[in-house]
Protein backbone atom coordinates (compact mmCIF):
# COMPACT_ATOMS: atom_id res chain seq x y z
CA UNK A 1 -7.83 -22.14 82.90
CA UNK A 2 -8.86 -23.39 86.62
CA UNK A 3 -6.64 -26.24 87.77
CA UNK A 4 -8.33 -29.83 87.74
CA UNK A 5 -7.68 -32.80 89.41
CA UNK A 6 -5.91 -34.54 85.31
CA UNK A 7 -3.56 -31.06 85.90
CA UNK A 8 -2.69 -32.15 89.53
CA UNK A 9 -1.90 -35.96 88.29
CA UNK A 10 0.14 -34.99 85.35
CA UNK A 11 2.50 -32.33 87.38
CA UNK A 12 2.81 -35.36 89.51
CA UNK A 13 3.47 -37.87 87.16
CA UNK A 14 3.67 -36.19 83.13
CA UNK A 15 3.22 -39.88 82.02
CA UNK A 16 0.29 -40.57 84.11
CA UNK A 17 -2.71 -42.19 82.02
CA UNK A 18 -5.94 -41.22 83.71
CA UNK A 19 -9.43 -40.81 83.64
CA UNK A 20 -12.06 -39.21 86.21
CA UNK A 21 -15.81 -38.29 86.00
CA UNK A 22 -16.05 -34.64 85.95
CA UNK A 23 -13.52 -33.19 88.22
CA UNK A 24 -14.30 -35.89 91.06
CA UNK A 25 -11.22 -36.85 92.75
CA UNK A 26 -12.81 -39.70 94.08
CA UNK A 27 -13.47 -41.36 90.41
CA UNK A 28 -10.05 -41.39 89.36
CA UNK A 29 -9.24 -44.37 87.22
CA UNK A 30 -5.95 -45.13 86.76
CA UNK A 31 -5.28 -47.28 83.02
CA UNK A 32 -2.34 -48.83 81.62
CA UNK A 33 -0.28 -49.56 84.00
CA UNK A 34 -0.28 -46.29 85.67
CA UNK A 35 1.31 -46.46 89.76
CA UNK A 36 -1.08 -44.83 91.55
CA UNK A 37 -0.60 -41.37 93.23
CA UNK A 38 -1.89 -41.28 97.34
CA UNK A 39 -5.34 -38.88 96.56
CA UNK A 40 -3.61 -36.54 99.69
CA UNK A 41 -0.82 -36.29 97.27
CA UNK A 42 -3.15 -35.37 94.27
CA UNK A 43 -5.36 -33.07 96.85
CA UNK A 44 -1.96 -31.11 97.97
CA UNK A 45 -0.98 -30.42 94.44
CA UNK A 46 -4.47 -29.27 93.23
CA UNK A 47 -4.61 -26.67 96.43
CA UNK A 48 -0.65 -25.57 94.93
CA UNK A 49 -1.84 -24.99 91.45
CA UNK A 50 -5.04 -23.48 93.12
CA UNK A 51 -3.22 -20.99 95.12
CA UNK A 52 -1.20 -19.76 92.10
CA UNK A 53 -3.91 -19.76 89.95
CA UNK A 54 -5.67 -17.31 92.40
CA UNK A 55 -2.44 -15.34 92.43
CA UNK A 56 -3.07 -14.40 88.94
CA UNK A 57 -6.38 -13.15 89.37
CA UNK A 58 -5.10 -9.89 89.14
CA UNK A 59 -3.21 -10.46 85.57
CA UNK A 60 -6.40 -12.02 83.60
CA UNK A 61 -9.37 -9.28 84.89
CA UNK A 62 -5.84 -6.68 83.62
CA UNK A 63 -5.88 -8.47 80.45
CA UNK A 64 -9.54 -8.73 79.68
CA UNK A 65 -9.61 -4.57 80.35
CA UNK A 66 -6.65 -4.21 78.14
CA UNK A 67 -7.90 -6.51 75.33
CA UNK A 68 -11.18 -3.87 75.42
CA UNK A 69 -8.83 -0.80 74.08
CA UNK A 70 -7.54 -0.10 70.53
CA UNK A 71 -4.28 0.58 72.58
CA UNK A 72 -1.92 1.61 69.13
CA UNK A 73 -4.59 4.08 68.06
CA UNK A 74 -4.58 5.04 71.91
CA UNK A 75 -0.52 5.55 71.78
CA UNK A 76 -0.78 7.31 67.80
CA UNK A 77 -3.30 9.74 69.57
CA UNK A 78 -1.30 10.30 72.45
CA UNK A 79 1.74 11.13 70.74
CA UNK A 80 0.25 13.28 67.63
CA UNK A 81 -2.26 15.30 70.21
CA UNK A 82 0.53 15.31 73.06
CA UNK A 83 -1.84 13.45 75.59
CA UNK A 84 -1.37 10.94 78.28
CA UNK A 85 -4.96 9.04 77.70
CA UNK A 86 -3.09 6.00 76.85
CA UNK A 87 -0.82 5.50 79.75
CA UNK A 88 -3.78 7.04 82.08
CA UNK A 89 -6.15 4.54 81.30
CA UNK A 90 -3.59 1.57 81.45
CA UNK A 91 -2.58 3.00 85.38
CA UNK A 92 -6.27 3.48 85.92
CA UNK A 93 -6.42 -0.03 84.83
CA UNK A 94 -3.51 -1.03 87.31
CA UNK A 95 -5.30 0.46 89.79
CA UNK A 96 -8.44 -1.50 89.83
CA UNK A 97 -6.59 -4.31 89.46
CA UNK A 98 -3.20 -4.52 92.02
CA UNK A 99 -0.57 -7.49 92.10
């Protein structure tokens, strides 16, 4: 799921009790108690979780390809026929999709 700004506070803090409306990192109320995190501090963590979300682009549009096949019927068919459709269609898959 796409980082928020909640995800950015609680790598910060785990224990941090927080509200916000919508995703709006200027509506950030902080309740019981709760020290307050510097909103650059919260912004620089969001952009880190950001960045490696994006870095797994590649991994979820693999998986939503490979959740499409009926890959153990693939690999039964494969090995009683003596095909390669199966591990073609996974490296055509790799293809579209690079780390």
């Amino acid at each position: 799921m796409k980082p928020n700004v909640i995800d950015a506070i609680l790598k910060i803090n785990p224990a941090a009790q927080v509200s916000t409306s919508g995703n709006d990192i200027n509506t950030i109320v902080w309740e019981n108690g709760t020290t307050e995190i510097p909103v650059a501090d919260i912004q620089t963590k969001l952009n880190e979780l950001q960045a490696e979300y994006d870095a797994l682009e590649y991994a979820r549009n693999r998986k939503a390809e490979y959740d499409q096949l009926n890959q153990f019927e693939m690999i039964f068919d494969d090995d009683r026929d003596s095909t390669t459709t199966w591990v073609d269609t996974i490296n055509e898959i790799k293809g579209r999709h690079p780390k």
